[in-house]
Structure formats: C-alpha cells, structure tokens
Protein backbone atom coordinates (compact mmCIF):
# COMPACT_ATOMS: atom_id res chain seq x y z
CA UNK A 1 0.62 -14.08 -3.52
CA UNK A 2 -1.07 -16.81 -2.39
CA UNK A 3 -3.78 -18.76 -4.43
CA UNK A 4 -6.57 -21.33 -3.30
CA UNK A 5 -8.57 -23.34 -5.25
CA UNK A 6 -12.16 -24.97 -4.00
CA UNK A 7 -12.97 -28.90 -4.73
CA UNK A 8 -16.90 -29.22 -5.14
CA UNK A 9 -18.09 -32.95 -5.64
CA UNK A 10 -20.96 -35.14 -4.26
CA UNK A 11 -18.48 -38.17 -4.43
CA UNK A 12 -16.73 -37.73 -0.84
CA UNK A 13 -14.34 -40.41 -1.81
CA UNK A 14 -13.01 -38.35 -5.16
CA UNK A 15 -12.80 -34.78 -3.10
CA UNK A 16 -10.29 -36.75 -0.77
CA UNK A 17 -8.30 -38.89 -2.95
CA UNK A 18 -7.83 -35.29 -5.28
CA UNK A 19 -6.52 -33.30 -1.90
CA UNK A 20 -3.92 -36.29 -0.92
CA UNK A 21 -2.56 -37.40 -4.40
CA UNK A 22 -2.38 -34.25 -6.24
CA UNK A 23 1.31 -32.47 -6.59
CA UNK A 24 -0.80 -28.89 -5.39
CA UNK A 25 2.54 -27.36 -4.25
CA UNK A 26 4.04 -28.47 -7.73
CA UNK A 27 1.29 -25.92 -9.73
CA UNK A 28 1.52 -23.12 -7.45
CA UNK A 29 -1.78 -23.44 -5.10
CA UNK A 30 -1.18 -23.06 -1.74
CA UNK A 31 -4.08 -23.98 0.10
CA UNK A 32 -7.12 -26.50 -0.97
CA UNK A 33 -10.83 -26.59 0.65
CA UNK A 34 -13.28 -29.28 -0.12
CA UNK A 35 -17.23 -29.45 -0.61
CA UNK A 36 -19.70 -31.70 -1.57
CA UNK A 37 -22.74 -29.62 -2.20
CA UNK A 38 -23.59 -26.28 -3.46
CA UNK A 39 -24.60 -24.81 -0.30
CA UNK A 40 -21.64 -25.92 1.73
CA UNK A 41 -19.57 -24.51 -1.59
CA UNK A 42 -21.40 -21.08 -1.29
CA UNK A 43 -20.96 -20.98 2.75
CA UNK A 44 -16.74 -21.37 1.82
CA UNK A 45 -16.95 -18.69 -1.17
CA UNK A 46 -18.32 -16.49 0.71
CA UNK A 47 -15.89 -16.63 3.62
CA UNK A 48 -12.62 -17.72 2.41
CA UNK A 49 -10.55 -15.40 -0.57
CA UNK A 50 -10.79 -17.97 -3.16
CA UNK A 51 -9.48 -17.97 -6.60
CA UNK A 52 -9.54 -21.14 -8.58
CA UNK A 53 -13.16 -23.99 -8.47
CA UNK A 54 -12.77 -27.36 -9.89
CA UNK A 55 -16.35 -28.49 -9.07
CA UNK A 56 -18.38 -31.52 -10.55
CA UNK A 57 -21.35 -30.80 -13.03
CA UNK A 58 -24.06 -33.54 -11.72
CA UNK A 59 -24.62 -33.01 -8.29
CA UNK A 60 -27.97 -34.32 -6.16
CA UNK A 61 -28.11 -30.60 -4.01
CA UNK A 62 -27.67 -28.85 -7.37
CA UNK A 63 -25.58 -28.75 -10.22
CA UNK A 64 -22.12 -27.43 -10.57
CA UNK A 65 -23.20 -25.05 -13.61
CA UNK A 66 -25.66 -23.02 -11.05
CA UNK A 67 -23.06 -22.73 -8.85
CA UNK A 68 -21.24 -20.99 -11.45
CA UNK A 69 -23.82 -18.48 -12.36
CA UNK A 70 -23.99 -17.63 -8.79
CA UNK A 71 -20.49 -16.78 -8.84
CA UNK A 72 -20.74 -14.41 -11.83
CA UNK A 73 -23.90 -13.05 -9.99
CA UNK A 74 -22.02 -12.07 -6.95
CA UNK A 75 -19.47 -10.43 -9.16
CA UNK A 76 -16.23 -13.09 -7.61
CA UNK A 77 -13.16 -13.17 -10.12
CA UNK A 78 -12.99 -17.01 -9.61
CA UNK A 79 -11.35 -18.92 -12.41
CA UNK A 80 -13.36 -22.49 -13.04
CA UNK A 81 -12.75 -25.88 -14.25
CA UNK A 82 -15.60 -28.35 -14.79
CA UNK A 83 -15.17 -32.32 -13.97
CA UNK A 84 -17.77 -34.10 -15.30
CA UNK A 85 -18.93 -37.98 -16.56
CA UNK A 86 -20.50 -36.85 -18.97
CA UNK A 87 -19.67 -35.60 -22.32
CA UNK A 88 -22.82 -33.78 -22.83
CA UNK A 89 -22.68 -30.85 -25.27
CA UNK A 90 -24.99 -28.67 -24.19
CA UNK A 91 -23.53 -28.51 -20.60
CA UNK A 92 -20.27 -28.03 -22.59
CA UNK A 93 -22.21 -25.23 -23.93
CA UNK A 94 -23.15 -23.57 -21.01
CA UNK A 95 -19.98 -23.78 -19.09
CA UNK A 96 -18.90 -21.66 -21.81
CA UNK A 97 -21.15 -19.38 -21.88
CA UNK A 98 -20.26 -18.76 -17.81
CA UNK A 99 -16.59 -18.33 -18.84
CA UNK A 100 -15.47 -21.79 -17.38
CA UNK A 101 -11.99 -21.96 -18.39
CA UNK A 102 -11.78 -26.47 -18.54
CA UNK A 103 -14.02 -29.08 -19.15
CA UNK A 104 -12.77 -31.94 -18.01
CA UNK A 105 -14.05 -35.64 -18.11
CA UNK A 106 -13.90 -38.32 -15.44
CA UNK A 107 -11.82 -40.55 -15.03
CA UNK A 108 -8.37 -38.41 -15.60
CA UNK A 109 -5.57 -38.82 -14.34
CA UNK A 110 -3.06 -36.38 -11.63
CA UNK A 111 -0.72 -35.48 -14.36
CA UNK A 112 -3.50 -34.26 -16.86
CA UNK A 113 -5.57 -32.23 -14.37
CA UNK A 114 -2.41 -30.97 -13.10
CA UNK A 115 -1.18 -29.62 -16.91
CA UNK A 116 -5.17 -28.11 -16.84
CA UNK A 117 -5.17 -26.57 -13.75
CA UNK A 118 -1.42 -24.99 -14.35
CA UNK A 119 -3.12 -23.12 -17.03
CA UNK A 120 -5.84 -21.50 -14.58
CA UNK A 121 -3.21 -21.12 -11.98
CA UNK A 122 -1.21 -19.00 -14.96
CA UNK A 123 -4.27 -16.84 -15.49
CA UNK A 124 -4.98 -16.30 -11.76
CA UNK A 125 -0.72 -15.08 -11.24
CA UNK A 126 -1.09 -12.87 -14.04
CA UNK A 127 -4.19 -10.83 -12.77
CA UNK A 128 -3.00 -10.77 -9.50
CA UNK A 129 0.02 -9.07 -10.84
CA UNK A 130 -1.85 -6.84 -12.72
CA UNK A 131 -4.21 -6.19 -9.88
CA UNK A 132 -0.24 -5.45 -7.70
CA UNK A 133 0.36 -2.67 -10.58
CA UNK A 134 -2.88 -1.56 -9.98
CA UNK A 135 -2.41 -1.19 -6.39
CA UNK A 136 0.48 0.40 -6.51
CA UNK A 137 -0.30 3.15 -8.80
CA UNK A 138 -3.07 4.06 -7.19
CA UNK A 139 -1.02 4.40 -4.12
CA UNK A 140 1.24 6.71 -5.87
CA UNK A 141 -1.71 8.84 -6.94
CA UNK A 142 -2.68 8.82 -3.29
CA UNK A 143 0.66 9.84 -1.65
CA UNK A 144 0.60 12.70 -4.30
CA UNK A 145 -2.57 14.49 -2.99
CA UNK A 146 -1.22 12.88 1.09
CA UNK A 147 1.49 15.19 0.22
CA UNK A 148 -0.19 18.15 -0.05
CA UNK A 149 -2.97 17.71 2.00
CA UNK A 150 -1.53 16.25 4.93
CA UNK A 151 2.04 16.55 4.21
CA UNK A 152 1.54 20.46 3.27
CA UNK A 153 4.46 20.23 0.78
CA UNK A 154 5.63 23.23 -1.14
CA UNK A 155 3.39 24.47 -3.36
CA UNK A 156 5.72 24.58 -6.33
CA UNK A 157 7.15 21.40 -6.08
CA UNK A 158 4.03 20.14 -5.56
CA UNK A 159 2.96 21.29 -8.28
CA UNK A 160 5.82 20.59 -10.53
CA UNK A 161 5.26 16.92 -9.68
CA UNK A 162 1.57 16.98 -10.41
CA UNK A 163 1.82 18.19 -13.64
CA UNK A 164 3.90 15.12 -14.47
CA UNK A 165 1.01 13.06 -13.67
CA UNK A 166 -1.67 15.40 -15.32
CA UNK A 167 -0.93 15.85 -18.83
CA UNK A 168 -3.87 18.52 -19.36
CA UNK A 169 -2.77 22.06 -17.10
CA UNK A 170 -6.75 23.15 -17.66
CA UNK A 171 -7.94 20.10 -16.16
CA UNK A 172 -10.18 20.93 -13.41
CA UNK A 173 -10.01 19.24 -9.65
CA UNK A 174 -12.46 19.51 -6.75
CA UNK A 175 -11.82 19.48 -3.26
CA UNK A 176 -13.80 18.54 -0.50
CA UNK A 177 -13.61 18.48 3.44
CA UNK A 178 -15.54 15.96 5.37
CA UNK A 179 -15.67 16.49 8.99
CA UNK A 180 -17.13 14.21 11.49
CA UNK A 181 -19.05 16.55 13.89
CA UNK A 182 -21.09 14.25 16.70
CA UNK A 183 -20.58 10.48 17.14
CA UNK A 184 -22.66 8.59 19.50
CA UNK A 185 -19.33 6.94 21.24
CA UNK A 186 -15.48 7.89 21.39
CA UNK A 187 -14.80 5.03 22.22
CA UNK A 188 -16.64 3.05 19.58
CA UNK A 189 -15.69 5.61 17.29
CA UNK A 190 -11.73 5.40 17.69
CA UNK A 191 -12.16 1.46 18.12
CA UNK A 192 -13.85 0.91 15.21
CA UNK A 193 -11.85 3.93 12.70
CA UNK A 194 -10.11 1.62 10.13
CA UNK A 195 -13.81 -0.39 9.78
CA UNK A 196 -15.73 3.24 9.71
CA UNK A 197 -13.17 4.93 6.86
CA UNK A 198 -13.54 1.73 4.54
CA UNK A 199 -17.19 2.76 4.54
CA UNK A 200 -16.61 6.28 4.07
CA UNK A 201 -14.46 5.76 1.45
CA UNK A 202 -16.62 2.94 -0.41
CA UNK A 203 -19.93 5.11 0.04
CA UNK A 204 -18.05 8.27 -0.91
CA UNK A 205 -16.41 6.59 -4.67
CA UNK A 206 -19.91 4.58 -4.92
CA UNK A 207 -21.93 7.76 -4.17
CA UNK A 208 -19.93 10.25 -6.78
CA UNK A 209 -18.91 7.51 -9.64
CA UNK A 210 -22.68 6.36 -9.42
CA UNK A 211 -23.32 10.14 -10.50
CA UNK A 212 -20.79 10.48 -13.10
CA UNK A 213 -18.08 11.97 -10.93
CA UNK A 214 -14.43 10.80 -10.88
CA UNK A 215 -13.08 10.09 -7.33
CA UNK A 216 -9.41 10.81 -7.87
CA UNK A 217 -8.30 10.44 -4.14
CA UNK A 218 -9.88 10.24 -0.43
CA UNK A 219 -7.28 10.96 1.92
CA UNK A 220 -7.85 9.91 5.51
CA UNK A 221 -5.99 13.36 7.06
CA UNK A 222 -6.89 12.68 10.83
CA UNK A 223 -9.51 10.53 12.47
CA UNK A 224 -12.36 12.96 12.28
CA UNK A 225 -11.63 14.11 8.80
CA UNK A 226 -11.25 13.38 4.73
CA UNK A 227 -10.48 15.25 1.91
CA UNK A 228 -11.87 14.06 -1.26
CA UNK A 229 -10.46 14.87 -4.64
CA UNK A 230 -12.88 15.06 -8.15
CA UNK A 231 -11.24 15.02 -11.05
CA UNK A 232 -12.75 16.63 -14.48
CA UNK A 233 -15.10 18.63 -12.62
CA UNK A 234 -17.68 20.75 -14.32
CA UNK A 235 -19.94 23.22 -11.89
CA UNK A 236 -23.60 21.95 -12.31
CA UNK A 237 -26.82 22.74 -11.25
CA UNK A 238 -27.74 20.77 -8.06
CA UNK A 239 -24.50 20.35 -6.50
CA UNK A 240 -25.09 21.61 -3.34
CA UNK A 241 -28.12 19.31 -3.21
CA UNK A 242 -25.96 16.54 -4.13
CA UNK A 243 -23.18 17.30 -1.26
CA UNK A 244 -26.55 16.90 1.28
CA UNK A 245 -27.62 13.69 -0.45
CA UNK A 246 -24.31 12.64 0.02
CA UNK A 247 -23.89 13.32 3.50
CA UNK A 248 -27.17 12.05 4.35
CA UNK A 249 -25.48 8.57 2.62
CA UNK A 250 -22.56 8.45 5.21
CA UNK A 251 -24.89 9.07 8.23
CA UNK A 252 -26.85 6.05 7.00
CA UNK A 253 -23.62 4.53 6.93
CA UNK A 254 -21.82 5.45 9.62
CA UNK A 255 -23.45 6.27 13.20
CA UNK A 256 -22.12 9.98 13.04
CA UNK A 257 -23.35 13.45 12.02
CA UNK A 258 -21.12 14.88 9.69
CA UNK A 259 -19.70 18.81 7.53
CA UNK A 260 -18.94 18.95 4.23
CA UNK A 261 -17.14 22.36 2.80
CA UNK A 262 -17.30 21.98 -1.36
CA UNK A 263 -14.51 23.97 -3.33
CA UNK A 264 -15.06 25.59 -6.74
CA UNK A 265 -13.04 23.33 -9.13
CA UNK A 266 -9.82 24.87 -9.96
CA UNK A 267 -6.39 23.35 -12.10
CA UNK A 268 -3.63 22.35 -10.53
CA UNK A 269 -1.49 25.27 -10.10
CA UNK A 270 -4.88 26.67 -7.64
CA UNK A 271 -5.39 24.01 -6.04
CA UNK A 272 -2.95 24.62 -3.03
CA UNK A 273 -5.28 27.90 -2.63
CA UNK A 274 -8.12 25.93 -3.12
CA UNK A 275 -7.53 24.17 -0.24
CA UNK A 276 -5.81 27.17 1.74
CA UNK A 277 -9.59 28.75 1.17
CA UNK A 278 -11.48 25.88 2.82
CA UNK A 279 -9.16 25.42 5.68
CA UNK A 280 -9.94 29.37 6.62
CA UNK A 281 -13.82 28.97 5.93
CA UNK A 282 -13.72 25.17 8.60
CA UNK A 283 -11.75 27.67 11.13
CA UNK A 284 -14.28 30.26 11.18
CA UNK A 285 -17.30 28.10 10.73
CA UNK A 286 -15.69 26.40 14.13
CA UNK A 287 -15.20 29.04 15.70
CA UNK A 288 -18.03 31.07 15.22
CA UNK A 289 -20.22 27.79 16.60
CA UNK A 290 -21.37 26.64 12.50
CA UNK A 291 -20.58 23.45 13.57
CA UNK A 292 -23.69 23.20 15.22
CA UNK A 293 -26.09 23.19 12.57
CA UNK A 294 -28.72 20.69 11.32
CA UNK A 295 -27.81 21.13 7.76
CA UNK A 296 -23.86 21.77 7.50
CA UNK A 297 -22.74 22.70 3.67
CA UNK A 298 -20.63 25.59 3.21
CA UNK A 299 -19.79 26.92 -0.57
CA UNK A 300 -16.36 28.78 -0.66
CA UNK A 301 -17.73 30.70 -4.17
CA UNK A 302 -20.00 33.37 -2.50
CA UNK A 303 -19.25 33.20 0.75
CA UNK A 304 -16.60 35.54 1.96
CA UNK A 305 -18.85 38.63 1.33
CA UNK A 306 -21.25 37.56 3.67
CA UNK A 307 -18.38 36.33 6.13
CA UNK A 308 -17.30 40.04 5.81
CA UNK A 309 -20.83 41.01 6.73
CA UNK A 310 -21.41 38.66 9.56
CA UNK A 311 -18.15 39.72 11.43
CA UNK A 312 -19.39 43.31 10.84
CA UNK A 313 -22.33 42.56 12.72
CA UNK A 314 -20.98 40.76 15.38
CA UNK A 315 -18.73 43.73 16.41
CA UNK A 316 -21.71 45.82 16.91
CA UNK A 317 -23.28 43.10 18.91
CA UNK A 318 -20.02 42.41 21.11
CA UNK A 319 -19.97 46.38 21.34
CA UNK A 320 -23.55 46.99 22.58
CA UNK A 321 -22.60 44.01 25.20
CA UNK A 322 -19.84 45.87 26.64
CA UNK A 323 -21.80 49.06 27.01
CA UNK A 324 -24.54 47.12 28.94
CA UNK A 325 -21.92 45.97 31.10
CA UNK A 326 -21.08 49.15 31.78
CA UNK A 327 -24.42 50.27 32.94
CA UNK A 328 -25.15 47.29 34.91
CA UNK A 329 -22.76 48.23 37.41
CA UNK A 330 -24.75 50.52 38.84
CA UNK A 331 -28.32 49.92 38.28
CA UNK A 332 -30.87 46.95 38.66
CA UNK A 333 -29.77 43.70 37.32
CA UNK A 334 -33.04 42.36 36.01
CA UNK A 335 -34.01 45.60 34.44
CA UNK A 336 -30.50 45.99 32.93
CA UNK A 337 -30.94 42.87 31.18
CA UNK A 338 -33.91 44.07 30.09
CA UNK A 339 -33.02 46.69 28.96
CA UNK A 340 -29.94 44.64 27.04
CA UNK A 341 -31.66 42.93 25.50
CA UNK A 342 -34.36 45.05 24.23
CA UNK A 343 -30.66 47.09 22.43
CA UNK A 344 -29.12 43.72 20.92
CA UNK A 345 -32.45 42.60 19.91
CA UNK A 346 -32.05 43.94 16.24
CA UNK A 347 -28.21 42.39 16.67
CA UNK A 348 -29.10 39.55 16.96
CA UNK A 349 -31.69 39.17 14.21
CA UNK A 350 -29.17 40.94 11.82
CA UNK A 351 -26.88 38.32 12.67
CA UNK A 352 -29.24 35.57 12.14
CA UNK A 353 -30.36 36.79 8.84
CA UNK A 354 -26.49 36.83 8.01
CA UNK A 355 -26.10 33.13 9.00
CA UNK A 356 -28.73 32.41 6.45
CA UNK A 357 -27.52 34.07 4.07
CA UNK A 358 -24.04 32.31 4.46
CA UNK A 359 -25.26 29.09 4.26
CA UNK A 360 -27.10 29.85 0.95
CA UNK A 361 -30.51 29.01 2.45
CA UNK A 362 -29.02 25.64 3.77
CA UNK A 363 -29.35 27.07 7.17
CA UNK A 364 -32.77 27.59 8.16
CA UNK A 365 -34.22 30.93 10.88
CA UNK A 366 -34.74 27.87 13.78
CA UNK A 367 -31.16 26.94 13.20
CA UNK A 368 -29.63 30.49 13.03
CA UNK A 369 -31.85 31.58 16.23
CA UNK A 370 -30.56 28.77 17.99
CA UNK A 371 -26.51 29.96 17.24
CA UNK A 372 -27.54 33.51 18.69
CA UNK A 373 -29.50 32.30 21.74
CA UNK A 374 -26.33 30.95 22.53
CA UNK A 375 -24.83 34.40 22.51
CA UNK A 376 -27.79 35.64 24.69
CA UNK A 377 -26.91 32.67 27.15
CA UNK A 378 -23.68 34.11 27.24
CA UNK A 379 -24.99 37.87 28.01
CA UNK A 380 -27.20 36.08 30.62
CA UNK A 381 -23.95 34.66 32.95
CA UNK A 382 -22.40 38.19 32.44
CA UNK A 383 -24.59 39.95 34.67
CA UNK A 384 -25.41 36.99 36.73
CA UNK A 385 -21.56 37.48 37.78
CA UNK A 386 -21.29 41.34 37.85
C-alpha cells in the first residue's frame, strides 16, 4: 500500500532541497507534497490520503504544533515528526502530548532524518496491515450473511458455518429490510447508487451504534433494498419509535422515501425463518398497496393475526363487488353505484380499521381511507365499462 508523507515549512528553499535530495523511494514513501503554511497544509490534508507530516514548529501563518491539534481534532491517523531550530522544552512538551512521534532539530542531515522517518514509515506499514486484516474479516463476516440473504444458501449449511463464527448458539440477531419506495429521479438514483449506499450504510451503523446497537452486517441485496443485521439484540421499549427515527435519518440523507420491516430477534438456527417471515409480510404489504403509506413500519411479532383478518375482510368486499356487478347489468348505472356503495360502505371501513390495526397505530384513519378509496376508484371504472 502506498504511503505519502506532507512537508510543511515557511522556508521554501528547505521544502525543496528535502523533496530533491532525500532517498524517499529508499524508506518506503511513495509520493511527497509540499507546504509552507498551515492553511495551504490543511487545504492538502483534507484532499489528499495522507499518512506521514514532517512539518516545522515556528511558522509566521501559524505554528506547526496547531496544525497538529487540528489533525487530532479531525480525527486523521497521521503519524508526525517535528523539525524545529529550536530546542525549546516546552514545545518538546507539547508535541508529546499530541502524540508526535520525532522531534527533530535543524540542521540534520539526509541520512539521520531518513533513519527517523523509517521508524514512522514502520508504524504507518504495520497499521495499514492491521487495518488489511481488518478489512478482510469484516468481508468474511459480510459474505456470510450475502450468503444467505442474497445468495439464499441452504439453511443447514448455512447454519453449520455460522455457528463457527458465533461461539454463543443463544445469541440473539435482528433482521431488518430497508426498501426504497419513491425517489425523486431514476436516473439520479441509479447514477448516483454506490454514492447513495455509502450513506445508507454510514447513517444506518452511526444511527444504531450511537444507540447502543451492534451493526453486524448491511448487505446491499439489490439497488432498492438492504438488509441490516443486529447482533446481541434485546426487545426494548421504543423500538418501533426508533425504526421511524431512523428512517426519518436516511430521508434526511438520501433524497428518497423509504420501508422498514423489523424482525423479532431470533438465534441463528431461526434466523433463515426470520427472514423467510419478512420476505412474506414485504410481498403482501406490496401487494395489497402498503407501500403507499406515510408512515411505513411493519412488526412481524403481532401481525399475522390481523393479516388473517384483513384478507377476511377483503373477500367480503371483493364478494359484495361482484354481486353489484351483477345487478348493474340490468338497471341504472348511477343508481347502481349508489346503491354499491351504500353495501361496501361498512367494507370498506372494516378494512380500514384492519389496516390500522396492522400497522400497530403507525398507520393513521387518513392513510388507511386513502388505500380503500383506491379500491372504490377501482369499483368506479367497473361500471363505467359495463
């Protein structure tokens, strides 16, 4: 991997003769920018992956040692050396104190700053290497729960694999679905995808961590659609308002409207019918016209009684349309619908209450009305075509 290192000095004449004369290649940096004042040092750090400063202390635009402290402010894992003409204690002090790994003093030669910086450029291999490992764990964790969430692999090797991972078989995992459900432009949207699931995926870990929840995995499983995986979960109080604070966080975030379905949290051997259970409830909720809804959060715990009921009612609602049609065939349109209407009128509101009820109160009367008016609508081009 390749490492940089950033020159800071007033004295334009020093910054140049450093970048010619010294053996860079030699100690393992591979590319070299120069500044000579804080600002134009800040401007670089801030656009340029940097990993190694040798900066001056005394400088007229500011001093090398705030410099420093605004790199520890803006959190940048930059390994420093100091180059200074003075042998002053306290800024000795001080450099330490901002985890400056050299102090060196002026005048020194290429063969000493070399042996210094070697020792930073040591420091900066071995985290990178540890940040590799890092990496590529975390990838492995991720192409576990890819594997069954995308992949759909069989449950029991699946599982068998897992628990090699998961020492603890009561552990308890959470699943989530995140659906993207209006977005102002397709175009934008599908342009813009890798940019718009790095925010998802930062707000989602920030959002959840933030709130003492372990992110385990987010696994991009098509372009309108994530699965996120909690680890340790324990049911609390408040979740469900949590999932809508949440949500309300990505649509900040990310010019979309978007559905979250929350599973109970379940070990290992249940997840596979953990998720099985919220692909069914995003199916009906689509196809039943959910999907529309202000205020989209579905709980899988309570909800397939009141599924049960709803699809109850709708039967009698789809029935009393058919005999309608029946009668309109030979009698006055306008009155027929009248008359329609007046018979699915208590339908309707049954099936409105049950759309409340199925949300758990996240789904208001105004919202529920509007999914049946859409069934009305439909009763309306019947007998507009019969």
């Amino acid at each position: 991997m390749a490492i940089t290192i950033l020159i800071v000095d007033d004295d334009k004449l020093l910054v140049d003769k450093l970048e010619e004369t010294v053996n860079w290649s030699k100690i393992g940096i591979d590319m070299v920018f120069t500044a000579n004042n804080i600002r134009q040092a800040q401007k670089l750090l801030e656009e340029y992956p940097i990993e190694m400063l040798l900066c001056d202390i005394d400088m007229p635009q500011g001093n090398g040692l705030e410099l420093l402290e605004w790199i520890r402010y803006k959190k940048l894992d930059i390994e420093c050396a100091f180059l200074s003409s003075y042998a002053n204690f306290a800024y000795a002090q001080m450099a330490l104190k901002l985890s400056s790994r050299e102090y060196l003093l002026k005048p020194i030669s290429n063969t000493d700053l070399e042996i210094a910086l070697l020792r930073l450029v040591e420091i900066v291999k071995e985290k990178q290497q540890k940040t590799k490992a890092q990496e590529n764990t975390e990838q492995k964790e991720k192409k576990l729960w890819e594997d069954l969430l995308i992949q759909c692999m069989q449950e029991e090797y699946w599982i068998e694999q897992a628990k090699k991972k998961y020492d603890d078989p009561e552990e308890k995992f959470c699943l989530i679905q995140l659906r993207v459900l209006e977005i102002p432009s397709k175009e934008y949207y599908k342009k813009e995808i890798s940019l718009e699931n790095f925010v998802i995926e930062n707000v989602t870990t920030e959002f959840f961590e933030t709130r003492g929840r372990r992110v385990e995995a987010i696994v991009h499983a098509s372009d309108l659609e994530w699965a996120i995986v909690l680890r340790n979960v324990i049911r609390n109080a408040g979740d469900e308002e949590k999932l809508e604070e949440w949500r309300k966080c990505l649509s900040g975030a990310v010019p979309a409207r978007f559905c979250t379905y929350m599973g109970k949290p379940v070990t290992l051997e249940e997840i596979p019918k953990s998720r099985d259970k919220l692909e069914e409830i995003e199916k009906y909720a689509a196809e039943n016209g959910f999907i529309l809804l202000k205020s989209s959060i579905m709980n899988i715990c309570d909800i397939k009684p009141a599924l049960e009921k709803l699809e109850t009612l709708e039967v009698a609602a789809d029935a009393t349309e058919e005999e309608m049609m029946n009668d309109v065939m030979n009698d006055d349109k306008e009155k027929a619908f009248d008359e329609a209407y007046k018979k699915q009128y208590e339908c309707f509101m049954n099936i409105s209450c049950a759309l409340v009820e199925l949300s758990g109160g996240k789904i208001t009367i105004a919202d529920a009305r509007a999914i049946v008016n859409g069934k009305r609508e439909r009763l309306k081009e019947i007998f507009k075509t019969a």
